[in-house]
Protein backbone atom coordinates (compact mmCIF):
# COMPACT_ATOMS: atom_id res chain seq x y z
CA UNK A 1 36.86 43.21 -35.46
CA UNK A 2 33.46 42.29 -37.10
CA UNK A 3 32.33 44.22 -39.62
CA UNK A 4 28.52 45.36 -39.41
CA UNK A 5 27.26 44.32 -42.64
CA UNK A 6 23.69 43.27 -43.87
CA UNK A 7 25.21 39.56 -44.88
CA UNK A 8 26.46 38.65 -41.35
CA UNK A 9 23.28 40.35 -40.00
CA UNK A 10 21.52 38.40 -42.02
CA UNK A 11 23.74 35.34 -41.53
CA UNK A 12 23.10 35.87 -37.72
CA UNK A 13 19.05 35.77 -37.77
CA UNK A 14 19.45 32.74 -40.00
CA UNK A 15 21.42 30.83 -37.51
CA UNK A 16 18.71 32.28 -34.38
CA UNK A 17 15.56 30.74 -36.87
CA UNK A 18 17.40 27.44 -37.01
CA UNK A 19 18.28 27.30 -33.51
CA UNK A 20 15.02 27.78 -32.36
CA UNK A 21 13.54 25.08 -35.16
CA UNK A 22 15.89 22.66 -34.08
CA UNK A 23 16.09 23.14 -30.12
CA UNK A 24 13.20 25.29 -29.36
CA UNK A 25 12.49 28.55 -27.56
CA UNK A 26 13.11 27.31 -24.77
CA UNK A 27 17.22 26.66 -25.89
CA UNK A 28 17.24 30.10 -27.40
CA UNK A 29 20.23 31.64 -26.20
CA UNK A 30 22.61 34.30 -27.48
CA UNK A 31 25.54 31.47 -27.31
CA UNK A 32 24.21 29.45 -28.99
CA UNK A 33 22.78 31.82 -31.94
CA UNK A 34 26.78 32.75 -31.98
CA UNK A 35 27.92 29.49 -32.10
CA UNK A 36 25.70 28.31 -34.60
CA UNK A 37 26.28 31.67 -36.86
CA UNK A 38 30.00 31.00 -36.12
CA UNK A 39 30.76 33.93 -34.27
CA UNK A 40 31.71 34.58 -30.74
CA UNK A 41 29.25 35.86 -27.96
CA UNK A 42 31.16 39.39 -28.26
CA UNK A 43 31.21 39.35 -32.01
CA UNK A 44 27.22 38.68 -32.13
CA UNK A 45 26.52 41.37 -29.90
CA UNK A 46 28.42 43.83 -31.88
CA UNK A 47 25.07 43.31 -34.26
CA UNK A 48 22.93 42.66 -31.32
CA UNK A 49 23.60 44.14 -28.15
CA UNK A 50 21.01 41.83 -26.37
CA UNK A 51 18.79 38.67 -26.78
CA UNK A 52 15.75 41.28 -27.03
CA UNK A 53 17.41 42.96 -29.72
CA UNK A 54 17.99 39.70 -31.88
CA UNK A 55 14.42 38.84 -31.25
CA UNK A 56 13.19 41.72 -32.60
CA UNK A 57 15.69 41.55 -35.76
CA UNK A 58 14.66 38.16 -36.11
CA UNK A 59 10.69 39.24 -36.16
CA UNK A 60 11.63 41.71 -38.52
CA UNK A 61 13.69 39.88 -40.83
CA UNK A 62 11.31 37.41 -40.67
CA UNK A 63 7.86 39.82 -41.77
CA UNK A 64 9.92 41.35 -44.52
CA UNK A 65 9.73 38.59 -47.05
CA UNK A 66 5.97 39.46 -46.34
CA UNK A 67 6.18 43.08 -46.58
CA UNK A 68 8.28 42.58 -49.71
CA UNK A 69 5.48 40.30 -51.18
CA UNK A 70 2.76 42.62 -50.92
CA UNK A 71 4.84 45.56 -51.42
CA UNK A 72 5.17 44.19 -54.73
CA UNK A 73 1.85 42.78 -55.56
CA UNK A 74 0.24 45.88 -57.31
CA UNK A 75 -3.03 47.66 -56.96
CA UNK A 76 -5.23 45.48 -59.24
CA UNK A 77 -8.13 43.96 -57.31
CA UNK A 78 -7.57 40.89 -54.85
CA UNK A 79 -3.45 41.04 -55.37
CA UNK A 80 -1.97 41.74 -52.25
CA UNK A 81 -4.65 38.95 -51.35
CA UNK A 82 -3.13 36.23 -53.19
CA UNK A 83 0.81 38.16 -52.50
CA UNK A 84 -0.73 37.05 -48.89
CA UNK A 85 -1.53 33.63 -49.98
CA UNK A 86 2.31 33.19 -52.45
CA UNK A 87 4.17 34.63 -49.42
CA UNK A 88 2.41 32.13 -46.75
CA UNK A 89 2.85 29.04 -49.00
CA UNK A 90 6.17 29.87 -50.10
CA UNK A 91 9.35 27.56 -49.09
CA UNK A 92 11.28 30.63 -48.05
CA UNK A 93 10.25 32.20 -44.97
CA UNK A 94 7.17 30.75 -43.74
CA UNK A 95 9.07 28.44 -41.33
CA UNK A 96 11.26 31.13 -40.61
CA UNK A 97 8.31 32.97 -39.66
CA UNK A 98 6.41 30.94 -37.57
CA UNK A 99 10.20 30.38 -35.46
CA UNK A 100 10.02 34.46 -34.91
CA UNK A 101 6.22 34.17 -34.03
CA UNK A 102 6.80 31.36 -31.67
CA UNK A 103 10.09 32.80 -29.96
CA UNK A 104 8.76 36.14 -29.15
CA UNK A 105 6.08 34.78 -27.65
CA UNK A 106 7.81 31.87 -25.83
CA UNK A 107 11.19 33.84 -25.09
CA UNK A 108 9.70 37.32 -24.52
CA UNK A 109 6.41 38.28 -24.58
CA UNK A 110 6.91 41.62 -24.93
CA UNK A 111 7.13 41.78 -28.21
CA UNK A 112 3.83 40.22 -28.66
CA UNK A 113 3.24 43.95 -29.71
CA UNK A 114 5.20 44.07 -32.21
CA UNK A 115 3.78 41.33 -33.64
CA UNK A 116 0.05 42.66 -33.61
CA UNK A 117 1.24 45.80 -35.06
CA UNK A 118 2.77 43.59 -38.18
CA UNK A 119 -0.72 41.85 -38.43
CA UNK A 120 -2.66 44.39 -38.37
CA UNK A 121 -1.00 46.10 -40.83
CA UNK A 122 -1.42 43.12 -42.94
CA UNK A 123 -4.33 42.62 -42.63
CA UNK A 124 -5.45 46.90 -43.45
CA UNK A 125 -3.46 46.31 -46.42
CA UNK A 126 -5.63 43.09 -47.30
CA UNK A 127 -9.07 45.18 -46.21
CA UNK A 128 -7.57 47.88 -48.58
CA UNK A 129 -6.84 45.06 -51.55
CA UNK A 130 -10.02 45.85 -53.56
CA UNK A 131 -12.05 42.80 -52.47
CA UNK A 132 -14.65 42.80 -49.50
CA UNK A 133 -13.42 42.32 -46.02
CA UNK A 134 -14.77 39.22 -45.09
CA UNK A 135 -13.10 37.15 -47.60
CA UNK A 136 -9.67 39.42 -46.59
CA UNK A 137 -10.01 38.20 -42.87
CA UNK A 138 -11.22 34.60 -44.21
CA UNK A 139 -7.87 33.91 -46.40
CA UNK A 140 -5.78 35.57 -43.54
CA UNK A 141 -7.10 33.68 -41.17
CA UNK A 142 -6.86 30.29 -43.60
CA UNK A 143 -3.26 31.03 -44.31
CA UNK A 144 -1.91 31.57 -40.79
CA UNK A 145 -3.59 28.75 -39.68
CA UNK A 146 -1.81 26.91 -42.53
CA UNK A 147 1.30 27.92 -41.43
CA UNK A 148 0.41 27.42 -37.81
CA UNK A 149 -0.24 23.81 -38.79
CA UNK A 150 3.00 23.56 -40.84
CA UNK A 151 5.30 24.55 -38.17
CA UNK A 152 4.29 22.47 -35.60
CA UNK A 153 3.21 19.56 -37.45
CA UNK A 154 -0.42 19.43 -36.70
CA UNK A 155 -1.75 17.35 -40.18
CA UNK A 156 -0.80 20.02 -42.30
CA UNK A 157 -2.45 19.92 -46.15
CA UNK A 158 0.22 18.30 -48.12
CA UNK A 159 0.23 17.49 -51.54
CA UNK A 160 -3.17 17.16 -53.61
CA UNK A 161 -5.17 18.48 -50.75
CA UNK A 162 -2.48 21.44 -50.46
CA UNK A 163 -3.04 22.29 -54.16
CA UNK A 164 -7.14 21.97 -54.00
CA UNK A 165 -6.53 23.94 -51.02
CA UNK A 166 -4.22 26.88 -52.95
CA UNK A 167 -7.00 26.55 -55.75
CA UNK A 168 -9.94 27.18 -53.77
CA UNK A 169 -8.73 29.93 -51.45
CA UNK A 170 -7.72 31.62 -55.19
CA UNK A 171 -11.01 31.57 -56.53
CA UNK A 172 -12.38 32.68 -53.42
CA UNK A 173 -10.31 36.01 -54.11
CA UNK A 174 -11.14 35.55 -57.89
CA UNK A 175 -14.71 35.69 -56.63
CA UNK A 176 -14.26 39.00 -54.30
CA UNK A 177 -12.67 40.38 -57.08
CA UNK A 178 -15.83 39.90 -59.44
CA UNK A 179 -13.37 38.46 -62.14
């Protein structure tokens, strides 16, 4: 019997990201999330009971490294801003992310929903962030494209040009701020 525990939840939408960056959406399938999380069909759906369900785990383990970030970004001016901007560029999560973006939308669009209602709570929590909308919206917009770009390979910024980049949409916020 499997034991329903954060870890092999965890361990289970870990294994779903990687299957779908290594095969695709179009291979996303509950045996071979199990297989690749190590677990049998029956002992994944004991966390899961169906491929909608993991997609939706996955989407939401996927936004909370994002929710964390700005969670914990404070209430000066411009933070949850640049929490946006940390969280984005950040080696842990971002290509987790865009795997949960592009599965729900490629393996059930249903929860294309539940993806606007993460963004746009972003994105009132970046309107709310002290600074003026526009440049909210404008760095949003910037670092999901960046992302975007990242994921599928489409001439992301890398190296110098990634840290001009970083700089620039900083000072921008800087700017807003009035710093």
């Amino acid at each position: 019997m499997h034991q329903r525990s954060p870890a092999v939840r965890a361990g289970i939408l870990e294994a779903a990201a990687r299957v779908i960056l290594r095969e695709g959406a179009e291979h996303f399938t509950i045996s071979r999330v199990a297989r690749e999380a190590g677990l049998s069909v029956g002992g994944l759906r004991y966390h899961f009971a169906s491929k909608h369900d993991l997609l939706v785990g996955l989407v939401d383990h996927a936004v909370a490294g994002f929710d964390a970030a700005l969670a914990a970004a404070g209430d000066a001016p411009g933070s949850r801003t640049r929490a946006y901007i940390d969280a984005t560029l950040s080696d842990t999560g971002s290509r987790e992310l865009a795997a949960a973006l592009v599965a729900t939308v490629a393996v059930d669009s249903r929860l294309l929903a539940v993806l606007r209602a993460h963004f746009a709570r972003w994105q009132a929590m970046l309107d709310d962030d002290g600074i003026d909308d526009t440049t909210a919206v404008l760095v949003r917009l910037a670092m999901d494209g960046w992302w975007l770009a990242a994921f599928v390979d489409l001439a992301p910024p890398r190296g110098r040009a990634a840290t001009e980049l970083r700089t620039r949409l900083n000072a921008l916020v800087t700017e807003a701020t009035g710093d």
